[in-house]
Structures are given as C-alpha cells and as structure tokens.
C-alpha atoms as a PDB file:
ATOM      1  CA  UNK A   1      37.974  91.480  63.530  1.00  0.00           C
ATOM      2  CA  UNK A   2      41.322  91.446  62.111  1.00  0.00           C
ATOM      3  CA  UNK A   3      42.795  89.666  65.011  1.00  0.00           C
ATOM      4  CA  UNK A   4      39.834  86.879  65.064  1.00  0.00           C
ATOM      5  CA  UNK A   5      40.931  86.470  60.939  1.00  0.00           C
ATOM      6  CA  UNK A   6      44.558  86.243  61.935  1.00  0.00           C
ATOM      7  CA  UNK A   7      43.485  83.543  64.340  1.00  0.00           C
ATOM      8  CA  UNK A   8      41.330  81.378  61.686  1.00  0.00           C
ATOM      9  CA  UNK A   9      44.441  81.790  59.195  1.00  0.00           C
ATOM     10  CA  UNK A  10      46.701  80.323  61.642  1.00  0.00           C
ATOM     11  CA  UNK A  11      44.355  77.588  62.286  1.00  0.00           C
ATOM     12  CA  UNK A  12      43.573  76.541  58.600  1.00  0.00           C
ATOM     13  CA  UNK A  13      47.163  76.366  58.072  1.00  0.00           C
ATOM     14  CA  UNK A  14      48.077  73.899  61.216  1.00  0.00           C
ATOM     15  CA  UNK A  15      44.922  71.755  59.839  1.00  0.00           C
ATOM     16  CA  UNK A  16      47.499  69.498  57.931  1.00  0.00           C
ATOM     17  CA  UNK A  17      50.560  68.945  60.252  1.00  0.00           C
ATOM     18  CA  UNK A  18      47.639  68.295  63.143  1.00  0.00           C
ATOM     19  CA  UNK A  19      46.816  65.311  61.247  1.00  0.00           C
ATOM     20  CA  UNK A  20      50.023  63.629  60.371  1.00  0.00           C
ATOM     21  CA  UNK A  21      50.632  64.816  64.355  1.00  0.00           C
ATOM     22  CA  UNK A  22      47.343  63.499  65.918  1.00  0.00           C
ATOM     23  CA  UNK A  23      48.977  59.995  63.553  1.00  0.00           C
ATOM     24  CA  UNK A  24      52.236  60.535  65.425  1.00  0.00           C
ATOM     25  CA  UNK A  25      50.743  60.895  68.897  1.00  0.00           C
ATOM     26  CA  UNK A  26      48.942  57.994  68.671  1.00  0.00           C
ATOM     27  CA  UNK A  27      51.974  56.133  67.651  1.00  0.00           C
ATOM     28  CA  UNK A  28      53.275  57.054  70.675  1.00  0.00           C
ATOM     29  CA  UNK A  29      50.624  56.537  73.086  1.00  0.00           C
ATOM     30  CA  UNK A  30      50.148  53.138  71.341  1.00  0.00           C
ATOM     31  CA  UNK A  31      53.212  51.334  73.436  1.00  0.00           C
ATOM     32  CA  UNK A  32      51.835  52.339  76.703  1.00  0.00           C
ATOM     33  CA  UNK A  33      48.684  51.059  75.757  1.00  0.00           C
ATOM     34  CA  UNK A  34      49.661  47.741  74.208  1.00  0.00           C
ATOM     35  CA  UNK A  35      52.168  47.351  77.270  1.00  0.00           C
ATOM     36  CA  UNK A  36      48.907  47.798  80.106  1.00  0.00           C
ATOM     37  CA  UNK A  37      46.528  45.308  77.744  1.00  0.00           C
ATOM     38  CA  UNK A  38      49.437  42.861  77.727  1.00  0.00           C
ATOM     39  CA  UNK A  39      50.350  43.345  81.119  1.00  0.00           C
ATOM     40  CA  UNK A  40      46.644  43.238  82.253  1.00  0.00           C
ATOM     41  CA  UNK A  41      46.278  40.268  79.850  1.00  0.00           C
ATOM     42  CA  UNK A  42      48.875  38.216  81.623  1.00  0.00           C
ATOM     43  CA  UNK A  43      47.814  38.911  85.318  1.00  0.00           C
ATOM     44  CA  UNK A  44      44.343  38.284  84.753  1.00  0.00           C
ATOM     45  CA  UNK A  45      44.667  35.614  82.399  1.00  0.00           C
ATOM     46  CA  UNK A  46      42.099  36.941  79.458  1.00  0.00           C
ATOM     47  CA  UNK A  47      42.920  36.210  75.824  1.00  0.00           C
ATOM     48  CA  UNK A  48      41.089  39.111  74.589  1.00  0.00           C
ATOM     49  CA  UNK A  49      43.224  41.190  76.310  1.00  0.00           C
ATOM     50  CA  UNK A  50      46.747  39.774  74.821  1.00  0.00           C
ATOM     51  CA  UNK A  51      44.759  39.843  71.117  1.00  0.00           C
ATOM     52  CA  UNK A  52      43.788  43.447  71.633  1.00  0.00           C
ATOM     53  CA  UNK A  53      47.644  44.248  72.898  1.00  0.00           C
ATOM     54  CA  UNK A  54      48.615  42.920  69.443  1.00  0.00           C
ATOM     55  CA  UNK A  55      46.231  44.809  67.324  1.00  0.00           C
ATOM     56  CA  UNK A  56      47.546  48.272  69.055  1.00  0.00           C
ATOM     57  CA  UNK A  57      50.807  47.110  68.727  1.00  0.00           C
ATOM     58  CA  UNK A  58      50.097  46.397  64.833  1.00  0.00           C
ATOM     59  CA  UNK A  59      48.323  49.604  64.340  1.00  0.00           C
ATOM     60  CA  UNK A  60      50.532  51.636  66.249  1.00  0.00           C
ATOM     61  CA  UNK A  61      54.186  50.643  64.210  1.00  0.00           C
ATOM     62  CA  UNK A  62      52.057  51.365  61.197  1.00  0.00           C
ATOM     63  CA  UNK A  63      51.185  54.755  62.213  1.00  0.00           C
ATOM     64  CA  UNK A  64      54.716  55.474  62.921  1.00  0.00           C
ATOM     65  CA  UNK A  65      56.268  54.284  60.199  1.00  0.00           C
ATOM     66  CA  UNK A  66      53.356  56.814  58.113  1.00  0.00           C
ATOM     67  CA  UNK A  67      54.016  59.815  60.505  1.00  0.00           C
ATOM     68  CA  UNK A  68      58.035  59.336  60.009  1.00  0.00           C
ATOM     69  CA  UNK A  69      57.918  58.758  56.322  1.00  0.00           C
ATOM     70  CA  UNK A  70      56.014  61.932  55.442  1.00  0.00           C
ATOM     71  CA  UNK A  71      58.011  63.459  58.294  1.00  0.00           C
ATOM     72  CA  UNK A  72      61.022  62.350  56.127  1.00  0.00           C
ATOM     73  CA  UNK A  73      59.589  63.163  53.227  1.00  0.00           C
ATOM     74  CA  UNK A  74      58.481  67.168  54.369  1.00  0.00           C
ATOM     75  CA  UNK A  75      62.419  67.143  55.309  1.00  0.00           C
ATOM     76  CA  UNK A  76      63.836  66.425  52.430  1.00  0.00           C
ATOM     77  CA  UNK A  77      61.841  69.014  50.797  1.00  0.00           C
ATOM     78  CA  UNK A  78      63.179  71.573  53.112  1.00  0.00           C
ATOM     79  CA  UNK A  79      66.791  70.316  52.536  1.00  0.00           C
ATOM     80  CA  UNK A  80      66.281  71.327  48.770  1.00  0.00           C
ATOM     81  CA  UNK A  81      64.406  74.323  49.028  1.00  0.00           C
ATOM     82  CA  UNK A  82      66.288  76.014  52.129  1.00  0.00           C
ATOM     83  CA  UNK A  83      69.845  74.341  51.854  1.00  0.00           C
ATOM     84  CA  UNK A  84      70.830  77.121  54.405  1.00  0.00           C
ATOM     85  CA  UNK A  85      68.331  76.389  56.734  1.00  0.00           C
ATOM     86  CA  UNK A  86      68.135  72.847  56.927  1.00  0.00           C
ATOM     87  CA  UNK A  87      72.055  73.202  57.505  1.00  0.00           C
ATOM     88  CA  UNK A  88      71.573  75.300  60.575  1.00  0.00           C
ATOM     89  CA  UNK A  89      68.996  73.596  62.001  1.00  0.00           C
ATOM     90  CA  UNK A  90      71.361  70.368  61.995  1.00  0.00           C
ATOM     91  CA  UNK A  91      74.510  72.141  63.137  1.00  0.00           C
ATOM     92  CA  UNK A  92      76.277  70.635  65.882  1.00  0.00           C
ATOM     93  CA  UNK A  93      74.652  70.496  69.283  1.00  0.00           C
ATOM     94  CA  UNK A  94      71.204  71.272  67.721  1.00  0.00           C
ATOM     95  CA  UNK A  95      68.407  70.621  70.160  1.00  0.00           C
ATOM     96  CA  UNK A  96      66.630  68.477  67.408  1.00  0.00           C
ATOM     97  CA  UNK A  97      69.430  65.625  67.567  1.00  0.00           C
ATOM     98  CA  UNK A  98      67.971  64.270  71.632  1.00  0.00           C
ATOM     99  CA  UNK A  99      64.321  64.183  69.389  1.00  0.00           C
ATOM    100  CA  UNK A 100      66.196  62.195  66.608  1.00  0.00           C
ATOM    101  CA  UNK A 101      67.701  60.293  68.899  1.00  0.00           C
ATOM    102  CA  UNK A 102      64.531  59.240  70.830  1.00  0.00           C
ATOM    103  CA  UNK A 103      62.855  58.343  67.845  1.00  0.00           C
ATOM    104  CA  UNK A 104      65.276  56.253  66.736  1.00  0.00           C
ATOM    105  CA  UNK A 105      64.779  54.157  70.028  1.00  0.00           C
ATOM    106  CA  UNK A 106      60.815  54.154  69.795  1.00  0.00           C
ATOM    107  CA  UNK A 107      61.671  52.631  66.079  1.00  0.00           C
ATOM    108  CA  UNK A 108      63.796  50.086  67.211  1.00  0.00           C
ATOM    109  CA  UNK A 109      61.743  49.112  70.420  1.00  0.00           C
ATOM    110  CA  UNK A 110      58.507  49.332  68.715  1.00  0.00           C
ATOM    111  CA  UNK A 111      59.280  47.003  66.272  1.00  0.00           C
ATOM    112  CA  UNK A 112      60.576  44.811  68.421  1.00  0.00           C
ATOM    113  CA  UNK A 113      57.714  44.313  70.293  1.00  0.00           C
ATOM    114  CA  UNK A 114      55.631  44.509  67.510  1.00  0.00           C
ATOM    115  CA  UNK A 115      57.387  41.425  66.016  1.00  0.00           C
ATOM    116  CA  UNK A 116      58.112  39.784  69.106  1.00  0.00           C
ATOM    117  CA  UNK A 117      54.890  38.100  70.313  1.00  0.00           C
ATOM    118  CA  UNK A 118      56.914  34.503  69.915  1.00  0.00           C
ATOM    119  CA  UNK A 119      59.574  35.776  72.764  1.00  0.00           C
ATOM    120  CA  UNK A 120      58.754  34.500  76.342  1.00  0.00           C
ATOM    121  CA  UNK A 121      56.202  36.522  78.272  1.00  0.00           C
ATOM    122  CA  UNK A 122      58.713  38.240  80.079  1.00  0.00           C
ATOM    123  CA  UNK A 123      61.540  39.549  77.725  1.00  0.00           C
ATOM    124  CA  UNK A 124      58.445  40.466  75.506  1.00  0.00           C
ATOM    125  CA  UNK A 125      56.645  42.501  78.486  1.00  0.00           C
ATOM    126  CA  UNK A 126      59.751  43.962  78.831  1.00  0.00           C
ATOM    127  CA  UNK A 127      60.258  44.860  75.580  1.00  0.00           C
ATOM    128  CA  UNK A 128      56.508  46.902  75.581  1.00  0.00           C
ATOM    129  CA  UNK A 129      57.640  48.516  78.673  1.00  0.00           C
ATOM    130  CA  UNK A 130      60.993  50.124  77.423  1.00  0.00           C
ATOM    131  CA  UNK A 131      59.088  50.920  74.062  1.00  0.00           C
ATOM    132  CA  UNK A 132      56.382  53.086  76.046  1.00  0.00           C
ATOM    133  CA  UNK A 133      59.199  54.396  78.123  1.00  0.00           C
ATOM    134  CA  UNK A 134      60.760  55.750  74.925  1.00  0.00           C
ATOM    135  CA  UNK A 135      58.009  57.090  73.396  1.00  0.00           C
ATOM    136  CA  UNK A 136      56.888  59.267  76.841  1.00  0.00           C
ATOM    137  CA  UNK A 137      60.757  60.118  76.111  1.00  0.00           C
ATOM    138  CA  UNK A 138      60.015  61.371  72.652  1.00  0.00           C
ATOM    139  CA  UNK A 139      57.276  63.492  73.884  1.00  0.00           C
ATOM    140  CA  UNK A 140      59.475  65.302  76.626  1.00  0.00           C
ATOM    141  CA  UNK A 141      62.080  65.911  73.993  1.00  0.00           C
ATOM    142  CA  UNK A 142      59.991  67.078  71.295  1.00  0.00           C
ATOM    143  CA  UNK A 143      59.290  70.411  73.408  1.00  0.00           C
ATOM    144  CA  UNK A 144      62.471  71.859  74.029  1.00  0.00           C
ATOM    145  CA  UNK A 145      63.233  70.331  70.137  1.00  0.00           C
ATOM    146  CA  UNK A 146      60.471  72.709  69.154  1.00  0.00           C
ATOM    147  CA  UNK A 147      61.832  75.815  71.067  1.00  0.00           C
ATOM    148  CA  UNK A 148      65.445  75.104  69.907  1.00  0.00           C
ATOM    149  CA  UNK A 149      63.897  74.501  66.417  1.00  0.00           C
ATOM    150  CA  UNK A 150      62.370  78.272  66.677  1.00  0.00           C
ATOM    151  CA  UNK A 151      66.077  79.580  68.345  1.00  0.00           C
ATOM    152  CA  UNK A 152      67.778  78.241  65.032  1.00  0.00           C
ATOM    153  CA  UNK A 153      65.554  80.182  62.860  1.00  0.00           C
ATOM    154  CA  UNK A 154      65.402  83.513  64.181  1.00  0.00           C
ATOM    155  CA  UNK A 155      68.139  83.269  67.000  1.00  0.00           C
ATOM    156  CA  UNK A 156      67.292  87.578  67.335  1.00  0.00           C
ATOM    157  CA  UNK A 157      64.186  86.839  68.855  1.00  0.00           C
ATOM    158  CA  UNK A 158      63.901  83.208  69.911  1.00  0.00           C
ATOM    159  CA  UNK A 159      65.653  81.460  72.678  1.00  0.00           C
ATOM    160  CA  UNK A 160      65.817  77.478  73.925  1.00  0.00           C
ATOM    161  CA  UNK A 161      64.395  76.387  77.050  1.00  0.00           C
ATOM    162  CA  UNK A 162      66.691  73.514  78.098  1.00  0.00           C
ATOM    163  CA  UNK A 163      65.122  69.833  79.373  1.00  0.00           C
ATOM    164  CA  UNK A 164      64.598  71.284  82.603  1.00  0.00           C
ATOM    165  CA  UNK A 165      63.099  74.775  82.406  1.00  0.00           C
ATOM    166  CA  UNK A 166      62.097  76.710  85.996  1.00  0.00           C
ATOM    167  CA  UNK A 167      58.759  74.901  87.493  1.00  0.00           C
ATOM    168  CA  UNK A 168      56.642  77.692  86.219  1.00  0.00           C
ATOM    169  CA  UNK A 169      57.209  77.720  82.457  1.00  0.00           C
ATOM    170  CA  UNK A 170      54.440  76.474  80.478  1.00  0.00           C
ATOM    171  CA  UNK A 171      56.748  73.426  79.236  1.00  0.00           C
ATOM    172  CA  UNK A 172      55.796  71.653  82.357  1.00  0.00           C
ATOM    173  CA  UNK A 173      51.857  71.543  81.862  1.00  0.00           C
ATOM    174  CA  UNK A 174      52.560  71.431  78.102  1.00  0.00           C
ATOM    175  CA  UNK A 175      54.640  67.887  78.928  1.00  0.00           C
ATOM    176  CA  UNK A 176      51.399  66.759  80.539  1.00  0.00           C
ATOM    177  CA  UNK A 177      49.041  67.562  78.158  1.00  0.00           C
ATOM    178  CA  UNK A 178      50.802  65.832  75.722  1.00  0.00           C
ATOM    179  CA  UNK A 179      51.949  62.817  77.746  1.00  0.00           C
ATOM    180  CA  UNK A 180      48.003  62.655  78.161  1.00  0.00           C
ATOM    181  CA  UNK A 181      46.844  63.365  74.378  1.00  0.00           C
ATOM    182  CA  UNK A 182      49.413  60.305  73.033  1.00  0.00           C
ATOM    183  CA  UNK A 183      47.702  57.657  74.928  1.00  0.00           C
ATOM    184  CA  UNK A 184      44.009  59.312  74.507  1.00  0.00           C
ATOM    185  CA  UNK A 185      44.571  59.680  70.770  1.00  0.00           C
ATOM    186  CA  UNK A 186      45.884  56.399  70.698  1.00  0.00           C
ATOM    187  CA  UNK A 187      42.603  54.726  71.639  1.00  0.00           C
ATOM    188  CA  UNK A 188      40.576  56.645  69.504  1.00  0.00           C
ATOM    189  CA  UNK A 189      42.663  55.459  66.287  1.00  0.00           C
ATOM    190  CA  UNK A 190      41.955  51.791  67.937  1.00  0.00           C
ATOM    191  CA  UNK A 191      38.954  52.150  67.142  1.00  0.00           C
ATOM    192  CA  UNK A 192      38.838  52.728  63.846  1.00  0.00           C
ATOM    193  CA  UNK A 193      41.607  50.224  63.572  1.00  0.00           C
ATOM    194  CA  UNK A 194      39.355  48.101  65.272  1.00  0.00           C
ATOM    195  CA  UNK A 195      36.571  48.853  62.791  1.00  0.00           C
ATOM    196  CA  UNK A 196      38.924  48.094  59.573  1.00  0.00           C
ATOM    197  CA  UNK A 197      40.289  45.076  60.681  1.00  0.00           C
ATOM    198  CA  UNK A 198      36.922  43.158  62.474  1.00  0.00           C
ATOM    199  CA  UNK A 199      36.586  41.538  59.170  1.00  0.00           C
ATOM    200  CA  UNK A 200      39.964  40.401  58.629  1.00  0.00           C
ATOM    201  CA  UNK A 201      40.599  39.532  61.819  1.00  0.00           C
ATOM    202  CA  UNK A 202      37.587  37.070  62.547  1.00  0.00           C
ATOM    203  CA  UNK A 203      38.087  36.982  66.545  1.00  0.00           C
ATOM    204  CA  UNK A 204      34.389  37.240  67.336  1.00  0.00           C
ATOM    205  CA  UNK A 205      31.945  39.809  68.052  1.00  0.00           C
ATOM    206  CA  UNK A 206      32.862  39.294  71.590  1.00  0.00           C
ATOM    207  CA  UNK A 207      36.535  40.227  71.146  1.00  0.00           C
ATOM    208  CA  UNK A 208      35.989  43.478  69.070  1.00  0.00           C
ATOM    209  CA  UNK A 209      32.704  44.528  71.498  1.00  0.00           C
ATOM    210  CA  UNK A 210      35.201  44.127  74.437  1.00  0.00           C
ATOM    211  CA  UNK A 211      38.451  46.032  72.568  1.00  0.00           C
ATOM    212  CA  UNK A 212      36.526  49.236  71.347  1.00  0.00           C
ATOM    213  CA  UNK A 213      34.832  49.202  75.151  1.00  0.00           C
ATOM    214  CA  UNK A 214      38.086  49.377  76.783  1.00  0.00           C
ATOM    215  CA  UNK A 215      40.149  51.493  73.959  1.00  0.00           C
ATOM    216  CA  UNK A 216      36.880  53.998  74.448  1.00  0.00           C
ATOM    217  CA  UNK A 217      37.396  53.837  78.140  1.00  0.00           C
ATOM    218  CA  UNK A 218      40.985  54.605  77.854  1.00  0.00           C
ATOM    219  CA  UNK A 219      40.733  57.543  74.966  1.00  0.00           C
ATOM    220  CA  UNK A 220      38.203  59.003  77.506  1.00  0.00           C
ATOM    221  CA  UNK A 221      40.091  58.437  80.533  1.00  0.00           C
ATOM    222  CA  UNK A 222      43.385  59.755  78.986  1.00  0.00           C
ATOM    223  CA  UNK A 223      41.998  63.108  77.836  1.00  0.00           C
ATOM    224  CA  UNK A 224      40.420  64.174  80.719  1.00  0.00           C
ATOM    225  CA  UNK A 225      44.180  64.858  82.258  1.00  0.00           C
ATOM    226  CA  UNK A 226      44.507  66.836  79.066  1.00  0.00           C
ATOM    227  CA  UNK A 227      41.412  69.005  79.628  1.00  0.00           C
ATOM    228  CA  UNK A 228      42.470  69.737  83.302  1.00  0.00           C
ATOM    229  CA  UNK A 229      45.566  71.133  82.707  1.00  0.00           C
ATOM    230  CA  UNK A 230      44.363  73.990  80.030  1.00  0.00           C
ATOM    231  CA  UNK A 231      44.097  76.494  83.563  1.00  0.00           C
ATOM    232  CA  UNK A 232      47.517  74.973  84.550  1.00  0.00           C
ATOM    233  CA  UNK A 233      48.758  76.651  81.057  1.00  0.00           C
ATOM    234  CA  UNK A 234      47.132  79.859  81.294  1.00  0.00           C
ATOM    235  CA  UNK A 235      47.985  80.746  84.451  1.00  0.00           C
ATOM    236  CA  UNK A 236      51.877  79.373  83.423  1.00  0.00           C
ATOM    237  CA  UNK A 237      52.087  82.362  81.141  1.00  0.00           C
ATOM    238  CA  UNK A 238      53.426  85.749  81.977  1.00  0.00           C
ATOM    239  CA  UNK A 239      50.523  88.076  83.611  1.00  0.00           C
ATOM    240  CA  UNK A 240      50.921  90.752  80.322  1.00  0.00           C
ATOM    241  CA  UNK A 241      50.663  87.304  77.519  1.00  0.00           C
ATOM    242  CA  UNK A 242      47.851  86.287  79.687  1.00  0.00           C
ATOM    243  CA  UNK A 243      45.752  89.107  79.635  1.00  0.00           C
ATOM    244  CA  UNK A 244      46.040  89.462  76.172  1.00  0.00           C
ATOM    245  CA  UNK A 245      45.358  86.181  75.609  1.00  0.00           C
ATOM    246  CA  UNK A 246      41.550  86.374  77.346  1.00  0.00           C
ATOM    247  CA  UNK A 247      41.121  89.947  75.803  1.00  0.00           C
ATOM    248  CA  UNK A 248      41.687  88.454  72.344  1.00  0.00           C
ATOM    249  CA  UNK A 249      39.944  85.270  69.865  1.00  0.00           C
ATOM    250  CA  UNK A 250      42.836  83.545  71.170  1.00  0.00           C
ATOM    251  CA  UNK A 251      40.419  82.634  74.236  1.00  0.00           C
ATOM    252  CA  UNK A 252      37.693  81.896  72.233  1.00  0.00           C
ATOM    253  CA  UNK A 253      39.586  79.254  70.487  1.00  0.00           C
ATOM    254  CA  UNK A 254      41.212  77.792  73.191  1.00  0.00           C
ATOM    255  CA  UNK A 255      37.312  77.740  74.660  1.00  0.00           C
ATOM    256  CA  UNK A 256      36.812  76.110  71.644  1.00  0.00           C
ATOM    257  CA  UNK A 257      39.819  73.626  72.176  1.00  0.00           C
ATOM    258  CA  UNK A 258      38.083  72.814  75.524  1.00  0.00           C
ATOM    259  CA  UNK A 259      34.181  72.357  74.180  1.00  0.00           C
ATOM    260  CA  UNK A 260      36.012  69.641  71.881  1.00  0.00           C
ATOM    261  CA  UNK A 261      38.016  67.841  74.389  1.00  0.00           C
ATOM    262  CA  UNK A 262      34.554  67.763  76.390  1.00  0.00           C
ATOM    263  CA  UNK A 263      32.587  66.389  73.382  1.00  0.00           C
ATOM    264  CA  UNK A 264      35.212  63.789  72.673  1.00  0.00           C
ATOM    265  CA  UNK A 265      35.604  62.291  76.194  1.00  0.00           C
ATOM    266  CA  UNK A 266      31.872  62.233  76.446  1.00  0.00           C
ATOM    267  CA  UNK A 267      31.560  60.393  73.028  1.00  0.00           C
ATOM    268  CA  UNK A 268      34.090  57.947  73.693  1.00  0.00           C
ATOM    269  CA  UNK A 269      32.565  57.229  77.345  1.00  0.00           C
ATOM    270  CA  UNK A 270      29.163  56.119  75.398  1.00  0.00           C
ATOM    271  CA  UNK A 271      31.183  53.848  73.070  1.00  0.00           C
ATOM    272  CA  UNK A 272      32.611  52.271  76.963  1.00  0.00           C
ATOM    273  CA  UNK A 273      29.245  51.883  78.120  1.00  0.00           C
ATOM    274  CA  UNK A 274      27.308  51.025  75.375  1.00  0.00           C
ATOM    275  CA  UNK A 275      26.279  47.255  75.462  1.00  0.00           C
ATOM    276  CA  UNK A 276      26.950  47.222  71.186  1.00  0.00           C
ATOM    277  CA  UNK A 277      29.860  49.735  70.778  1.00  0.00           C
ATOM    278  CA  UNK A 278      30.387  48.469  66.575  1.00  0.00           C
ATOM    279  CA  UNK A 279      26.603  50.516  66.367  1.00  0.00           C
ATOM    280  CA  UNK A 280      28.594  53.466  67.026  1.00  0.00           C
ATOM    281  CA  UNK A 281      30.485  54.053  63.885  1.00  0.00           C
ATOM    282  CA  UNK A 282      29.493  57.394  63.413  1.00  0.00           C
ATOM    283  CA  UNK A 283      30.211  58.337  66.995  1.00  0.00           C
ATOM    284  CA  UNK A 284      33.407  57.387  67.018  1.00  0.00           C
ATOM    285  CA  UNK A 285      34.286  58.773  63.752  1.00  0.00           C
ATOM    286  CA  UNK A 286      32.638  62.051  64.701  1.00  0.00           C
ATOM    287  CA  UNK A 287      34.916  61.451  68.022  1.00  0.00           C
ATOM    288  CA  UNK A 288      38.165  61.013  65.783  1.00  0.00           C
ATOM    289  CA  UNK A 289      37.605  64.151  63.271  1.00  0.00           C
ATOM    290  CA  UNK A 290      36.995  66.371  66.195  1.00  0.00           C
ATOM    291  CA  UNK A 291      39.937  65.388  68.101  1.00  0.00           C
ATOM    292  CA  UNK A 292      41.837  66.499  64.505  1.00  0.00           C
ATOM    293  CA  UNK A 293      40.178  70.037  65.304  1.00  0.00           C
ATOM    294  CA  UNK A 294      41.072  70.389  69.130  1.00  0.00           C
ATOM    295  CA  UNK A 295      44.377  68.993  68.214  1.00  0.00           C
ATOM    296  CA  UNK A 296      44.768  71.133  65.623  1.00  0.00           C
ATOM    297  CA  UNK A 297      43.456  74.499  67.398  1.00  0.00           C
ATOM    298  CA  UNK A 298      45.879  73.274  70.198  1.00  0.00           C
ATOM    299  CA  UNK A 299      48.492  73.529  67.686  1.00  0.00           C
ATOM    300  CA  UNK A 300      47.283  77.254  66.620  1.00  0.00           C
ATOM    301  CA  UNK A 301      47.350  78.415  70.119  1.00  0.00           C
ATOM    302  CA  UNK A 302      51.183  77.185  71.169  1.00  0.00           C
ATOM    303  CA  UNK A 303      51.628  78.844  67.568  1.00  0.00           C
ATOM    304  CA  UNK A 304      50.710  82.432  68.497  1.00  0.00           C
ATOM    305  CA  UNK A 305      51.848  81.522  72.006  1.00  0.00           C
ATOM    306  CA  UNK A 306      55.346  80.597  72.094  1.00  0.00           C
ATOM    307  CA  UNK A 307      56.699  80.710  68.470  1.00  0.00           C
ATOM    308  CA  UNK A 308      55.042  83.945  67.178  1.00  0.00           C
END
C-alpha cells in the first residue's frame, strides 16, 4: 500500500512539468508535420494542404516560444534559490549545453519557416526540413541531457550515458517513444488549434473538416509506434529492475500508461473517419487531457526508473 501511495505522489507531482512538456513535444513534432503537409501540398497540388502546413507551423512556434519561456522562467528561479546548483549544472562540458544548443537551432529554424511562407517553394521546403531535423535532434539530446542532469546532482550515485549508449540500454526505445510522442502530440494540439482559430481563420468548413481529419490521422498514426515500444522498454531493463517493476504499482501504472495510449489513438482515429470531425469537440478534448495523463504517468515511471 505504501509503495502504490509512493507511486500516486510521484505522479501528482510530474502532473505540471507533463503539461508544459506534452506543450514542448508538440512544438517539436510540429516541424515534421508542417514539413510532410507542405511537402504533400506541393506534390499533389492541394491548397488545403499548404494552409494547414501554415496553421501547424503558426501553432507550433507559439507553443515553443510558451514551453521555453516558462522553461526560462523555472530556471531563473533555480539560479536564485540554488546558486550552487544551477552553477554546477552549467559547469564546463555539462551534458545540458548539446540540449541548449539544439534548441537554439529549432528557434532559429522554426521561425524561419514560420515567417518564411513568401520564400520560393524550395528554400522554404528546405527550411521545414532542417527545422524538423533539429527538433528530432532536440529529442535525442534531451535524454542523455536528462541523465547528465541527474550525474550533476548526485554524482555518488548517478552516472551519464553518453549519445551513444550500448544497443540494449533503455535510451534506445526511450529515443523512439519520444521521436513518436512529438509528432502524435503535435496533431492532437492541431486540433484544438484548429478549433480556436476556425473562426478567425474563415477558410471554409471544407478546409478545417479536411485539417482535423488528417492531424487526427496523424496523432493516431504517430502514437501507435509509441505504444509498441513499451515491451521494447521493459525488457531493456536489467532482469532484477524488471522484476520489481511487474511485482510492484509501477506495472499497474505503466498498464495504465498503455490503456491511455489505446484510448487516445482510438479517439483520434474516429475524429479521421468521421464524415463531421468539428462534432467531435469533446472527443478530442477528452483525447488531449488524457494524453496529459499517459504523458504524465510516462514521466512518473522514467522517474522511479532511471533517476530514483
């Protein structure tokens, strides 16, 4: 009992940061998506498809600028409340300067090609393939970041797994679920981006019926890759973590996690097919609020799995 009230502690206190994260991963995934619509837009020669690359595009430099102002802001909290820290964790060759440095480049890209729709087609395509290039090279970096984040704090008991750890550590199918969740994550917040801006944006019924079918299709499509590689991480882990993992309410929660990702591919799937997806407001915020939870019980379980 004590152990299953451990686990809902840890989860009620990642509730939070899983928000302004689930913001930041869909900043992220946002490029890559923006890039295919564009891409897709320009082969097949459909207008909706170029408009709908410019809303993600909109909403997704919006969401990063959010995620790395309070990200910013959380920071220079730290820096006055744990001088000490904040110093060590910034010493030279800290693993959180390759992260910094990463970000900087989505920044830059992203608002490039979010203010460069008058460039010619190709510099601009080029532009929205570098910027999702840069933000899959965020989400690599933000791993061993994390570990060498941990190291810095308690260097007695933590140690940094480099950019390239041995093919069976857990930062491998970690790398893919999270490479997966950006661009899944980032469809779902299309929607309701979708949702906010139909009225100010007055491209049509047909445009916005046609967007929150294919940013449903994608969200779905993207965390189904996610989903799959939950075994992938348990079997990852050492044979003593993992059989105290499934002898624990670690399992059930990362059941939990599972049931979630389920629900949420299912629910965005009937927002693909449905023939009048802006009926479905309540499904797809239903969809977005429990992505927050798996997200955030995802969050609990690399918690208590590789920073405890």
């Amino acid at each position: 009992m004590t152990e299953f009230h451990d686990a809902l502690t840890m989860l009620s206190s990642v509730l939070a940061p899983a928000f302004f994260d689930v913001l930041g991963l869909a900043a992220l995934g946002a490029p890559l998506l923006a890039f295919a619509a564009e891409a897709m837009g320009r082969a097949q020669r459909k207008a909706f498809l170029e408009k709908f690359a410019q809303h993600l595009a909109v909403m997704g430099f919006g969401l990063l600028l959010l995620a790395l102002a309070v990200t910013a802001a959380g920071a220079g909290l730290a820096a006055v409340r744990f001088p000490e820290i904040m110093e060590r964790l910034h010493a030279p060759g800290s693993p959180l300067f390759p992260f910094y440095g990463a970000m900087a480049a989505v920044l830059l890209l992203h608002g490039l090609y979010r203010f460069g729709w008058g460039l010619p087609k190709g510099p601009h395509l080029a532009l929205g393939a570098l910027a999702g290039l840069a933000s899959l090279t965020a989400v690599w970096l933000s791993l061993p970041a994390l570990r060498g984040f941990t190291a810095l704090l308690s260097p007695e008991t933590a140690t940094a797994s480099g950019l390239f750890p041995a093919p069976g550590s857990p930062f491998w199918p970690c790398l893919a679920q999270y490479a997966a969740l950006a661009p899944a994550l980032a469809g779902a917040m299309a929607l309701l981006f979708l949702l906010h801006r139909r009225d100010r944006d007055n491209y049509g019924r047909d445009y916005y019926a046609f967007s929150m079918r294919l940013a449903a299709r994608w969200a779905a499509l993207c965390v189904l890759p996610a989903l799959a590689v939950q075994p992938w991480l348990l079997l990852s882990l050492e044979p003593g973590l993992r059989g105290l993992v499934l002898a624990s309410p670690t399992a059930l929660l990362w059941g939990l996690a599972a049931l979630l990702m389920l629900l949420c591919a299912g629910s965005w799937w009937a927002v693909a097919r449905s023939g009048s997806p802006m009926r479905l407001k309540g499904l797809m915020l239903g969809a977005a609020l429990a992505a927050w939870l798996f997200h955030a019980l995802l969050l609990a379980l690399s918690a208590e799995l590789f920073f405890a």
